[in-house]
Protein backbone atom coordinates (compact mmCIF):
# COMPACT_ATOMS: atom_id res chain seq x y z
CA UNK A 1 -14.03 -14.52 44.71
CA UNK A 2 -12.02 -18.16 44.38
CA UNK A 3 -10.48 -19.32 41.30
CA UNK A 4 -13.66 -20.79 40.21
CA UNK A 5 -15.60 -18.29 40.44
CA UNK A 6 -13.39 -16.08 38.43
CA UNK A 7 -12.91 -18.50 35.76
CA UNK A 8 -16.78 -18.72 35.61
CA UNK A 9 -17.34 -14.78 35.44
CA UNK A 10 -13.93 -15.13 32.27
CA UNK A 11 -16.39 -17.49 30.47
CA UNK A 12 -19.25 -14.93 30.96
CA UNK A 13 -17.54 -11.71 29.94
CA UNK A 14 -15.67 -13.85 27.16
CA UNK A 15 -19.43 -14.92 25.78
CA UNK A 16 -20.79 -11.45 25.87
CA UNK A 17 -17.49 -10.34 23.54
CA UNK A 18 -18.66 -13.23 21.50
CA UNK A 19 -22.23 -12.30 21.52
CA UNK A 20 -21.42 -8.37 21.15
CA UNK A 21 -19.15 -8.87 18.25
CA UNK A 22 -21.52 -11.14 15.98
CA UNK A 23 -24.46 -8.42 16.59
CA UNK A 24 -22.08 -6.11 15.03
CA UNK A 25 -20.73 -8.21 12.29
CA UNK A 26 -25.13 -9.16 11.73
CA UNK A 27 -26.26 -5.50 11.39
CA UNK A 28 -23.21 -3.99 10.46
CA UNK A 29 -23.70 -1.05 13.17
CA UNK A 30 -21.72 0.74 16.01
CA UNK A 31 -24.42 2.10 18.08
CA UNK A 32 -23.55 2.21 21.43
CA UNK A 33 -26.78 2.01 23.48
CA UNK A 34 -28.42 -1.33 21.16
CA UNK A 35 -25.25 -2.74 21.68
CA UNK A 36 -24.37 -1.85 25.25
CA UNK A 37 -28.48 -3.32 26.43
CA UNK A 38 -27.46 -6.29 24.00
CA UNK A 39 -24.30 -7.56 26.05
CA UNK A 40 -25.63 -6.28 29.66
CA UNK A 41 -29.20 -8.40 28.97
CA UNK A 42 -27.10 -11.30 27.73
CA UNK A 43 -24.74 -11.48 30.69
CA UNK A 44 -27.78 -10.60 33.33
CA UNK A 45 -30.13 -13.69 31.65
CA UNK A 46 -26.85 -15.93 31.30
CA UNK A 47 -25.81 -15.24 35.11
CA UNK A 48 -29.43 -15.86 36.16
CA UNK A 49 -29.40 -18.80 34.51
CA UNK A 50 -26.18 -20.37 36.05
CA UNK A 51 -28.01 -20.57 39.23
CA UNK A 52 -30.98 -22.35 38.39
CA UNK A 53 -31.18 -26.21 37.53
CA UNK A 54 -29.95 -27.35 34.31
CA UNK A 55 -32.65 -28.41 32.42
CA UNK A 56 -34.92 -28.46 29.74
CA UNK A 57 -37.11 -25.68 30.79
CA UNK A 58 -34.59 -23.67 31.88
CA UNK A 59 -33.05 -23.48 28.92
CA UNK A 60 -35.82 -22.86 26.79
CA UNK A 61 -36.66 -20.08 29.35
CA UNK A 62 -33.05 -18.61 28.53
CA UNK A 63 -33.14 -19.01 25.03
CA UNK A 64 -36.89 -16.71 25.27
CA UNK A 65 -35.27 -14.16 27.38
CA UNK A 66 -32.70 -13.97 25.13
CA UNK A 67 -34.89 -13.55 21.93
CA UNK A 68 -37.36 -11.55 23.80
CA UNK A 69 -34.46 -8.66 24.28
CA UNK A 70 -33.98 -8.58 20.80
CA UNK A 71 -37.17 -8.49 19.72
CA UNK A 72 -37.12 -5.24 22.11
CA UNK A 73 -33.78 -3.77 21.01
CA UNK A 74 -35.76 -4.29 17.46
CA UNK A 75 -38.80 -2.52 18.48
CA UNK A 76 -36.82 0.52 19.66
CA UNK A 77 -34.44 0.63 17.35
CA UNK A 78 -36.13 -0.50 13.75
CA UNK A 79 -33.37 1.45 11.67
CA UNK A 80 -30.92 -0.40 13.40
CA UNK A 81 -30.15 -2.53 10.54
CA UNK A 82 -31.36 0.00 8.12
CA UNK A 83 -28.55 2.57 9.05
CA UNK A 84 -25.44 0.14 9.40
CA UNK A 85 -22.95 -1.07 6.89
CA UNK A 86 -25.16 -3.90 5.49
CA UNK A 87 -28.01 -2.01 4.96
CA UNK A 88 -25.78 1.65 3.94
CA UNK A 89 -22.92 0.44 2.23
CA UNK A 90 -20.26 2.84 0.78
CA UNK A 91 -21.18 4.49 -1.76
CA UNK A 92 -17.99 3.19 -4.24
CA UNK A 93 -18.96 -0.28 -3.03
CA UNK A 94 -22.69 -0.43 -3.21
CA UNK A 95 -22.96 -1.76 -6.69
CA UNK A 96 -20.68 -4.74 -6.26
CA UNK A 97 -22.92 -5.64 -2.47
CA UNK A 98 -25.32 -7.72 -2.52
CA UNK A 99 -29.14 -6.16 -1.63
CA UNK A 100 -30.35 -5.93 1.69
CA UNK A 101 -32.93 -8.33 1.24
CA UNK A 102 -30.25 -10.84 0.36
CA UNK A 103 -28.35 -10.41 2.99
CA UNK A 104 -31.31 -10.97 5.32
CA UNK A 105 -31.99 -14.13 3.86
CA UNK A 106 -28.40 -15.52 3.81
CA UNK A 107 -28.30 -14.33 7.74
CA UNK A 108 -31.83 -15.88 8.02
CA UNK A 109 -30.51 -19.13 6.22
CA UNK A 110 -27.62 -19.40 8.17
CA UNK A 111 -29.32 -18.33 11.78
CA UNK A 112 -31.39 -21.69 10.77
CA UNK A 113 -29.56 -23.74 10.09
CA UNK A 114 -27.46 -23.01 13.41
CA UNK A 115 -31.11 -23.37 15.60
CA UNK A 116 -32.07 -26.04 13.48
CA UNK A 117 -28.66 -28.42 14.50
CA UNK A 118 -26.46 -26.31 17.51
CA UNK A 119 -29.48 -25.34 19.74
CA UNK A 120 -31.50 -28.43 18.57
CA UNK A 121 -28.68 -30.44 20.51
CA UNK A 122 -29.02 -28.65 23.04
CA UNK A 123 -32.27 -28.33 23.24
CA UNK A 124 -33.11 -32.33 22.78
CA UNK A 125 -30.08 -33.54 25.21
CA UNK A 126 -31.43 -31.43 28.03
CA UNK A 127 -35.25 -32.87 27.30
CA UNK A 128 -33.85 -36.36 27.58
CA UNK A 129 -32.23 -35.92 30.67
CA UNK A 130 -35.43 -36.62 32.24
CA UNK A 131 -35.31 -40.18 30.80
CA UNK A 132 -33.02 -42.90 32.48
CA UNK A 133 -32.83 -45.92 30.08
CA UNK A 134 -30.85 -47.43 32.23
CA UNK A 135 -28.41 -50.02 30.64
CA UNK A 136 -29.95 -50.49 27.67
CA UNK A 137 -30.58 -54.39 26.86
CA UNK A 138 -30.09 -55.85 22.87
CA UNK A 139 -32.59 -58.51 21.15
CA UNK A 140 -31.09 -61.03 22.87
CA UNK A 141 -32.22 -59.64 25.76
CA UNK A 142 -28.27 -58.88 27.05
CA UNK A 143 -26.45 -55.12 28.12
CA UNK A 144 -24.66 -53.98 24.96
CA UNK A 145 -20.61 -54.08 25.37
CA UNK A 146 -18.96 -51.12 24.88
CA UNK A 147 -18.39 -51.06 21.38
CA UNK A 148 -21.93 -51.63 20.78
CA UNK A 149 -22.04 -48.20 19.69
CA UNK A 150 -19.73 -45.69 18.13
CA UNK A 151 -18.52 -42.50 20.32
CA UNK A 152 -21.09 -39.79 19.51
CA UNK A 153 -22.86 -41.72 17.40
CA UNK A 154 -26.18 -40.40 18.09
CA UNK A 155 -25.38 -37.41 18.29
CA UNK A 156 -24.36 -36.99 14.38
CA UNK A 157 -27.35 -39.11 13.90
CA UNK A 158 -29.38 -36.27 15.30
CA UNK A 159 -27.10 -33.63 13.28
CA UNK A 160 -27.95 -35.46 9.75
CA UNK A 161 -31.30 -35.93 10.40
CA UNK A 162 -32.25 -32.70 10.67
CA UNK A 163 -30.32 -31.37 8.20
CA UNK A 164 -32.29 -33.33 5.92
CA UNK A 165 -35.33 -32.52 7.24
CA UNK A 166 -34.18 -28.80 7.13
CA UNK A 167 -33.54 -28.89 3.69
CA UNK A 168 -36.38 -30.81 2.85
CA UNK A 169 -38.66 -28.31 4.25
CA UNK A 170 -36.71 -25.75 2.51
CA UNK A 171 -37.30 -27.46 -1.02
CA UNK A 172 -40.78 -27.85 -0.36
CA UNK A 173 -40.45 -31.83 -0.08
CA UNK A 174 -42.45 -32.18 3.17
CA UNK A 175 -44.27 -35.28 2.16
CA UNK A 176 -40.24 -36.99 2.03
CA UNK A 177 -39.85 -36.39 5.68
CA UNK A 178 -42.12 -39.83 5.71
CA UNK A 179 -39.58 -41.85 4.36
CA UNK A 180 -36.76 -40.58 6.40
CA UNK A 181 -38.94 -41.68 9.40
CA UNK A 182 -39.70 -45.02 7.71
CA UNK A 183 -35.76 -45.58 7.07
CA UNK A 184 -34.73 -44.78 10.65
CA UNK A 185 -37.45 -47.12 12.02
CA UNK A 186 -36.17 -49.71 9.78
CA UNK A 187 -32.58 -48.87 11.03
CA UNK A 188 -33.44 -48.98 14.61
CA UNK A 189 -35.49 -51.87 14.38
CA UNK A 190 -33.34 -53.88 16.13
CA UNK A 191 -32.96 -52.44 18.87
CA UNK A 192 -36.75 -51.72 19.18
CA UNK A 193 -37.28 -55.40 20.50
CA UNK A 194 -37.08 -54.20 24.24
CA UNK A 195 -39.46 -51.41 25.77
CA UNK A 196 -37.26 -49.15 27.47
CA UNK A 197 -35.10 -49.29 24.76
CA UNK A 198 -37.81 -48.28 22.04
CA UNK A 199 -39.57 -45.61 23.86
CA UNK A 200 -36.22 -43.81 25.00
CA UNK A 201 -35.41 -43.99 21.02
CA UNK A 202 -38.73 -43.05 19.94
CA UNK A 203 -38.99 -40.30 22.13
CA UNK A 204 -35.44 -38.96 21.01
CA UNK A 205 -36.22 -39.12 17.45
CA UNK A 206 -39.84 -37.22 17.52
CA UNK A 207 -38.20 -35.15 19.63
CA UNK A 208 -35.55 -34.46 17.12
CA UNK A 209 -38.24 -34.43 14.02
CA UNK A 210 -40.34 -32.02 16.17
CA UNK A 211 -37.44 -29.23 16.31
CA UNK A 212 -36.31 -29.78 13.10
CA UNK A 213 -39.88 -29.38 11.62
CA UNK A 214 -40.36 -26.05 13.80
CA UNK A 215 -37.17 -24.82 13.01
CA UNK A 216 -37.09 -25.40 9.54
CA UNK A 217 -41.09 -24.19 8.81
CA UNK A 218 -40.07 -20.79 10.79
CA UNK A 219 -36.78 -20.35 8.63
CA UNK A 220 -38.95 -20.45 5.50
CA UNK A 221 -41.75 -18.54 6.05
CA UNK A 222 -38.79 -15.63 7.40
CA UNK A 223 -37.31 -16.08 4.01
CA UNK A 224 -40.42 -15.50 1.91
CA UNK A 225 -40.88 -12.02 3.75
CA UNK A 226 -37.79 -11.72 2.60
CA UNK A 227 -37.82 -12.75 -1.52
């Protein structure tokens, strides 16, 4: 194996630690076996994936393998959770931790929040890698210079937006998500005067919605089974 190849199978092993050690920290549990199919899955689907184009579908195809194991792992093992630190806490400590219930729903609140903005980059950058713009043209009708826009611009853009809409669907406020879509068109209208340039933003930002929406709608019905 060359140098790259090793460095490539560090990453991998290095993941599945990372993986490995958040399952524990999640459900608070040592077992061996949930853990063990956990971090072999991960690094067979991950390694799998590595030799396959990078795209859209392919990760979305990673990302369901990925769930689908623990979905499994769940089915197998439902006291998982049940039996582990969060869910069994010592006995001098129980009183001062917080219900399991609440911990679900803080995990659940977190987990997405992280799908809603971390994989939603992802997610959206690989689905408009099928797009070429091109050099995008201004008004005027001219390429933009270089400091036309700011480094990473869109993507925070992307980030803010749906954390907005995240929270918005969390508070119930669906019918604001409207306005936020009304503001950004206003925003971008500018740069809406040429086609290419309006349908590769147009397709970015429904895009964006779109995830944010699903994301957000699934995080809140998991809380109310939770509360």
């Amino acid at each position: 194996m060359d140098g790259t190849g090793k460095q490539k199978t560090g990453m991998l092993l290095a993941h599945v630690v990372v993986v490995v050690a958040t399952a524990i920290i999640v459900t608070g549990s040592l077992a061996p076996l949930p853990l063990l199919a956990l971090g072999a899955s991960h690094a067979i689907i991950d390694a799998i994936k590595a030799r396959r184009e990078d795209s859209f579908a392919a990760f979305m195809l990673d990302q369901a393998a990925h769930v689908a194991v623990l979905f499994v792992i769940a089915w197998f093992v439902p006291a998982l959770y049940a039996a582990g630190w969060w869910g069994s806490p010592p006995v001098a400590i129980a009183d001062t931790m917080p219900s399991p219930a609440g911990v679900l729903r803080a995990l659940t609140l977190i987990g997405g929040l992280l799908l809603t903005l971390r994989v939603g980059a992802f997610a959206i950058g690989k689905f408009m890698d099928r797009f070429d713009p091109g050099p995008l043209q201004d008004a005027t009708g001219t390429t933009p210079r270089e400091d036309d826009g700011l480094p990473g611009g869109g993507l925070y853009i992307g980030y803010l937006e749906r954390t907005l809409i995240f929270i918005l669907v969390l508070a119930g406020e669906l019918a604001a998500i409207g306005f936020l879509v009304a503001a950004k068109s206003v925003l971008r209208f500018g740069e809406a005067q040429k086609r290419r340039s309006s349908e590769y933003i147009i397709i970015g930002t429904l895009a964006s919605f779109a995830w944010a929406l699903a994301a957000a709608l699934a995080t809140r019905w998991l809380l109310e089974r939770f509360g």
